[in-house]
C-alpha atoms as a PDB file:
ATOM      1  CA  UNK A   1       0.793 -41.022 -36.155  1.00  0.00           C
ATOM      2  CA  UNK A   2      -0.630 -37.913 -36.050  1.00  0.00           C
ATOM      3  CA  UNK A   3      -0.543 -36.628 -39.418  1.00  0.00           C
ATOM      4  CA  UNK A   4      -2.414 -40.389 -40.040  1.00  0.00           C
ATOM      5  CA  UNK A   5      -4.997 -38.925 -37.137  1.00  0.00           C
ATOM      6  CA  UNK A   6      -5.256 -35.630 -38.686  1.00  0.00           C
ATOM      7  CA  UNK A   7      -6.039 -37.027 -42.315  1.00  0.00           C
ATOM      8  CA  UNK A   8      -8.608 -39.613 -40.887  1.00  0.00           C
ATOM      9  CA  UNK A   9     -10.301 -37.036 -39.296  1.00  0.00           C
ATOM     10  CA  UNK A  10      -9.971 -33.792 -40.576  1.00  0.00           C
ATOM     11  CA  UNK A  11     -12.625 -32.133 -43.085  1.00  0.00           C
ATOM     12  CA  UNK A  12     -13.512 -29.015 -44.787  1.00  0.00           C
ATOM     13  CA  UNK A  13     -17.048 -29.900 -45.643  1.00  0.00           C
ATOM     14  CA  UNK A  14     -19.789 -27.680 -44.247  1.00  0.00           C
ATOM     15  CA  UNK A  15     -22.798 -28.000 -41.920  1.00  0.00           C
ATOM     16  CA  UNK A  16     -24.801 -29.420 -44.971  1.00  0.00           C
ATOM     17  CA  UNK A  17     -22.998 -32.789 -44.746  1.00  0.00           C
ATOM     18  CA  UNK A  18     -23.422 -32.840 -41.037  1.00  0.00           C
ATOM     19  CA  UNK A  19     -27.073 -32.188 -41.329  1.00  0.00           C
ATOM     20  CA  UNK A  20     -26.909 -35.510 -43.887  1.00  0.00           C
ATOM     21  CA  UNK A  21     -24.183 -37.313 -41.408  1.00  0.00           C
ATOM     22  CA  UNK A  22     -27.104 -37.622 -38.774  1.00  0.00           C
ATOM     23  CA  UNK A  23     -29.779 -37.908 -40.444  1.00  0.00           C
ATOM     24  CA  UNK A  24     -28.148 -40.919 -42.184  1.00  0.00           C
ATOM     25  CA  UNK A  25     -26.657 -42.438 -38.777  1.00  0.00           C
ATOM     26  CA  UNK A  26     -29.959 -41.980 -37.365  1.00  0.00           C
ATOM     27  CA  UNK A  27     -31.300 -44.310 -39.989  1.00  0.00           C
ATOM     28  CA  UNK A  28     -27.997 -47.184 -40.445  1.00  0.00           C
ATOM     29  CA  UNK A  29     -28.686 -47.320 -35.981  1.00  0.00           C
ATOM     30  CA  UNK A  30     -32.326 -47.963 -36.052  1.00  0.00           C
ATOM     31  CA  UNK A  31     -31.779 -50.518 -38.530  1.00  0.00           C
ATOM     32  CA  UNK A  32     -29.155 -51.921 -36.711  1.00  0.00           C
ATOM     33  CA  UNK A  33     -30.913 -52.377 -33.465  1.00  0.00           C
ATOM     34  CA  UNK A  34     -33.636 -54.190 -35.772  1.00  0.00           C
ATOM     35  CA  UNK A  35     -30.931 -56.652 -36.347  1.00  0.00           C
ATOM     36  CA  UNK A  36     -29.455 -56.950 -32.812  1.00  0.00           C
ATOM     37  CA  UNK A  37     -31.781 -56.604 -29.974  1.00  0.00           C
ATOM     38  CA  UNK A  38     -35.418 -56.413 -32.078  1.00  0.00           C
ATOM     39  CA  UNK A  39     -36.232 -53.171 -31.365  1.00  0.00           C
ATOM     40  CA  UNK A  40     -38.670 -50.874 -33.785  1.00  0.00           C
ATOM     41  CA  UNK A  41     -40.499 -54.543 -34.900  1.00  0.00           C
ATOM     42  CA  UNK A  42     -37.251 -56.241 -36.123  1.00  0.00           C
ATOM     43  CA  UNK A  43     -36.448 -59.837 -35.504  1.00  0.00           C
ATOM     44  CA  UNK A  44     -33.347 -59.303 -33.586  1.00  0.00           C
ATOM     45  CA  UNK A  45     -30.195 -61.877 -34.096  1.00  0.00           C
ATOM     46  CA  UNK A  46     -32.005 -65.217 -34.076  1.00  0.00           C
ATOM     47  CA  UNK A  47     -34.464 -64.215 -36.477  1.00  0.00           C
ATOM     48  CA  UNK A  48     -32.208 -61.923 -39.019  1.00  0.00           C
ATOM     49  CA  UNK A  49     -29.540 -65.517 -38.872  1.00  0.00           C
ATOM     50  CA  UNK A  50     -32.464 -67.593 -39.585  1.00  0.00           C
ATOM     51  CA  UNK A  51     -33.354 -65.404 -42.120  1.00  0.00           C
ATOM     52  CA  UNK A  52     -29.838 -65.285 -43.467  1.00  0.00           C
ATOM     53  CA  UNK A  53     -29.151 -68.853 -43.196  1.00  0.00           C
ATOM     54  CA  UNK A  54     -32.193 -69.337 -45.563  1.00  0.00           C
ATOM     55  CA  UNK A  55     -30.510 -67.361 -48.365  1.00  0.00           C
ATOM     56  CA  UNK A  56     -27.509 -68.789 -47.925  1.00  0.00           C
ATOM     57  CA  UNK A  57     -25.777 -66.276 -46.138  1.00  0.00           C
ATOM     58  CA  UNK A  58     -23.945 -68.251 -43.809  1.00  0.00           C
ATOM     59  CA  UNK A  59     -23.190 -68.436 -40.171  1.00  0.00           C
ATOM     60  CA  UNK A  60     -26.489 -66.713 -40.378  1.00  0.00           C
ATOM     61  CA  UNK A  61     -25.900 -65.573 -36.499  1.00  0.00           C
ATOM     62  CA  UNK A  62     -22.481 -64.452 -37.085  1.00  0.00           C
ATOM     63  CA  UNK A  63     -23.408 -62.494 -40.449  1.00  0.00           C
ATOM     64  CA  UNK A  64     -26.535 -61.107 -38.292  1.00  0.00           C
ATOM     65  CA  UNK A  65     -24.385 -59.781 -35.846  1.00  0.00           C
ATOM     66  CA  UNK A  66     -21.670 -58.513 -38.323  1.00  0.00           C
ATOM     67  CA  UNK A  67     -24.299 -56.394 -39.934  1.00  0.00           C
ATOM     68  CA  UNK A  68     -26.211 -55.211 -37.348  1.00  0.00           C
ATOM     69  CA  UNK A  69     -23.175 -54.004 -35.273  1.00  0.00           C
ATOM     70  CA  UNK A  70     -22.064 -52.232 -38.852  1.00  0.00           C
ATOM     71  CA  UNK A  71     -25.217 -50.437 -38.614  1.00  0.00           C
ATOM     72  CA  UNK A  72     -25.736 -50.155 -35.596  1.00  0.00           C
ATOM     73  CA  UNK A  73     -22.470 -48.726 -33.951  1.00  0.00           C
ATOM     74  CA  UNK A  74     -21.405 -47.483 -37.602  1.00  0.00           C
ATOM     75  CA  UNK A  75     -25.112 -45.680 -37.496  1.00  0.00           C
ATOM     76  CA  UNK A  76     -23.818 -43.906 -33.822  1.00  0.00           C
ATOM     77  CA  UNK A  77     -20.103 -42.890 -35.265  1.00  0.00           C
ATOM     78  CA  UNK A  78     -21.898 -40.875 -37.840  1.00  0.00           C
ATOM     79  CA  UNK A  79     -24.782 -39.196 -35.608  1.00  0.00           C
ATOM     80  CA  UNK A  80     -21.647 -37.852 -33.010  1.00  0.00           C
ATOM     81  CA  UNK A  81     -19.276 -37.599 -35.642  1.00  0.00           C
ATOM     82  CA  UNK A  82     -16.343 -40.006 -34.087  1.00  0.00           C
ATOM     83  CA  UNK A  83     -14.631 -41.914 -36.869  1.00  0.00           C
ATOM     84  CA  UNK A  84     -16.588 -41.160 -39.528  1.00  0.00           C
ATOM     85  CA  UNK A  85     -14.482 -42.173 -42.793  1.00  0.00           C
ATOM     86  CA  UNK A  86     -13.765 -45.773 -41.200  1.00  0.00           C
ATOM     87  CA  UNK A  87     -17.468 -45.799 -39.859  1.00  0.00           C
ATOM     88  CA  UNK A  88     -18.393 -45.205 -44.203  1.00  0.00           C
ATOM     89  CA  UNK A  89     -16.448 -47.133 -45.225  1.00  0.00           C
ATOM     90  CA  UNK A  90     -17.393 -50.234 -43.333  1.00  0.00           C
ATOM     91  CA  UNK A  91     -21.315 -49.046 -43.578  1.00  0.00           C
ATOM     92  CA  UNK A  92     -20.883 -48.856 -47.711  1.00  0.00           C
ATOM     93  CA  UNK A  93     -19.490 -52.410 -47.745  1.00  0.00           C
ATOM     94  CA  UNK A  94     -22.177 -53.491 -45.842  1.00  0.00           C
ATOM     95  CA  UNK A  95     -24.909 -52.012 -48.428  1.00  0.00           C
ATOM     96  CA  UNK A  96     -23.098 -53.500 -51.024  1.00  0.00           C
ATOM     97  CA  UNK A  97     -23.354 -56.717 -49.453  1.00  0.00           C
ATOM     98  CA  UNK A  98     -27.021 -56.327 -48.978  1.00  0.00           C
ATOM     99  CA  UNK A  99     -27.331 -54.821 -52.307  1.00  0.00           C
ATOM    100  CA  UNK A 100     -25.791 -57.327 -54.434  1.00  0.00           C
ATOM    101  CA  UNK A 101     -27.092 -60.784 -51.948  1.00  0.00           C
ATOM    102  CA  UNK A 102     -30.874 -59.368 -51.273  1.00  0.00           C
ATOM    103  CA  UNK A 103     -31.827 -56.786 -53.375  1.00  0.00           C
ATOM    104  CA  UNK A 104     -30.312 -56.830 -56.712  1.00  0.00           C
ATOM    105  CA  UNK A 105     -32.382 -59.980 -58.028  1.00  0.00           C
ATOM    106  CA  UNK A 106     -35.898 -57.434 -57.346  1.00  0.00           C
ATOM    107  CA  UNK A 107     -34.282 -54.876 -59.525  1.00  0.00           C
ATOM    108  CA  UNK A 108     -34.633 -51.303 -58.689  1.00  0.00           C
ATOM    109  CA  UNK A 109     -37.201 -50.015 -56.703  1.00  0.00           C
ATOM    110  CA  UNK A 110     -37.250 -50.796 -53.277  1.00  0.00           C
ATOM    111  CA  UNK A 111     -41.396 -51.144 -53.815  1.00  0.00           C
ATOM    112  CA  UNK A 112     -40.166 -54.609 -55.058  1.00  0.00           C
ATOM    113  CA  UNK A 113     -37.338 -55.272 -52.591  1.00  0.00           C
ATOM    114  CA  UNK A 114     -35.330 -53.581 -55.095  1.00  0.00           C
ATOM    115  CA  UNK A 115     -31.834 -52.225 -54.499  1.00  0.00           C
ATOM    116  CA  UNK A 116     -32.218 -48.398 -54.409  1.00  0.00           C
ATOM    117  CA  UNK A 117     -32.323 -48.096 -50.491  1.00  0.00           C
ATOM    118  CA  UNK A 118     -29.239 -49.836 -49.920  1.00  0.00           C
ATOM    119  CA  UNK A 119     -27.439 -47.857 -52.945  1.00  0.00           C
ATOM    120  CA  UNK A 120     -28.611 -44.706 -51.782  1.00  0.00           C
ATOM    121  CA  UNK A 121     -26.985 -45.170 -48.049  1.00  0.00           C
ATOM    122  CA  UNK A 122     -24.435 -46.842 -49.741  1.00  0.00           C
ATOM    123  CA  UNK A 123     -23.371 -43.513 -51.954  1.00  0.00           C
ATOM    124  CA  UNK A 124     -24.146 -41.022 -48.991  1.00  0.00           C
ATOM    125  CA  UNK A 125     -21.794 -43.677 -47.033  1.00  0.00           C
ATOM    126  CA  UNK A 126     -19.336 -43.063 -49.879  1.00  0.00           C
ATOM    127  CA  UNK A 127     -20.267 -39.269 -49.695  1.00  0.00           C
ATOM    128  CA  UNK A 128     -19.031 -38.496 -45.625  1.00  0.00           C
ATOM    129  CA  UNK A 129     -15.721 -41.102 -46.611  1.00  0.00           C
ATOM    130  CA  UNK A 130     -15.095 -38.370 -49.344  1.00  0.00           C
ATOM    131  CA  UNK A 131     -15.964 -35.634 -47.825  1.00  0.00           C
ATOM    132  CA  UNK A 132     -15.430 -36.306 -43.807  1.00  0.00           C
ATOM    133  CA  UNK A 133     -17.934 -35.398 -41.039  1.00  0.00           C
ATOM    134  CA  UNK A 134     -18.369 -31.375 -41.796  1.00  0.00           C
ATOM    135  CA  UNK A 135     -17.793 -28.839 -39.378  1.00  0.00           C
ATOM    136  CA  UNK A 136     -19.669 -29.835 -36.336  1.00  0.00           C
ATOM    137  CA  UNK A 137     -18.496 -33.274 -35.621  1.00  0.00           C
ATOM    138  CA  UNK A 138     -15.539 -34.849 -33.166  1.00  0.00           C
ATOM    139  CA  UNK A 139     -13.682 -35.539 -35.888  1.00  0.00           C
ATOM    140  CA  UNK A 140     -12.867 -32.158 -36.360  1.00  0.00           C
ATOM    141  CA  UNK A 141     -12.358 -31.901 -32.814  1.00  0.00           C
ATOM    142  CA  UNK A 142      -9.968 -33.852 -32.750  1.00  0.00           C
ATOM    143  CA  UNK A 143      -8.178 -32.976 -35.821  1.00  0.00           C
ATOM    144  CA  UNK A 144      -7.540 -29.327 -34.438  1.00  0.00           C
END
């Protein structure tokens, strides 16, 4: 168990992908509270499962509250550093959801709903699973 907890966590990456770690949580967490409790002019759950329902993602609560909560508490494991490679992983699934169900249809700008916002947190999601949390994180706290 803890060579699995030393792999999970452990990272030779540099301040640079910290700097990008928070930065990037800072933005998957205020779009998650949009979805969950409305804060920052979001709809919170009713509104986001309405809105989900009408696309035909359904339950549209249940699917609200599955992607807020990956942004939201996903968005928080990146900004302290705690978990970071499951936190990406879980956060990249979820913009590839949202890519290929919302966007994808707009092509690629996001000017036109387009799918380059949720790519781009998608690959920097990818990124930290690659690369880890960088230097100043728990992760590598832990992993000492």
């Amino acid at each position: 168990m803890n060579k699995l907890i030393k792999t999970l966590m452990s990272s030779n990456a540099g301040y640079g992908i910290a700097l990008l770690r928070v930065v990037t949580g800072l933005t998957f967490a205020a779009h998650g509270s949009q979805k969950l409790f409305g804060w920052f002019g979001g709809y919170g759950l009713e509104g986001v499962g309405q809105w989900m329902e009408s696309i035909g993602i359904t339950p549209g609560y249940l699917m609200a509250a599955m992607a807020g909560s990956a942004e939201f508490f996903g968005g928080l494991a990146l900004v302290v550093g705690l978990l970071v490679r499951p936190a990406g992983v879980v956060l990249v699934f979820t913009m590839a959801v949202a890519a290929a169900t919302v966007h994808w249809a707009n092509g690629f700008f996001i000017t036109n709903n387009g799918f380059e916002y949720a790519m781009i947190l998608g690959l920097i999601g990818l990124v930290l699973v690659i690369e880890g949390a960088g230097r100043v994180s728990l992760d590598r706290a832990i992993a000492r």
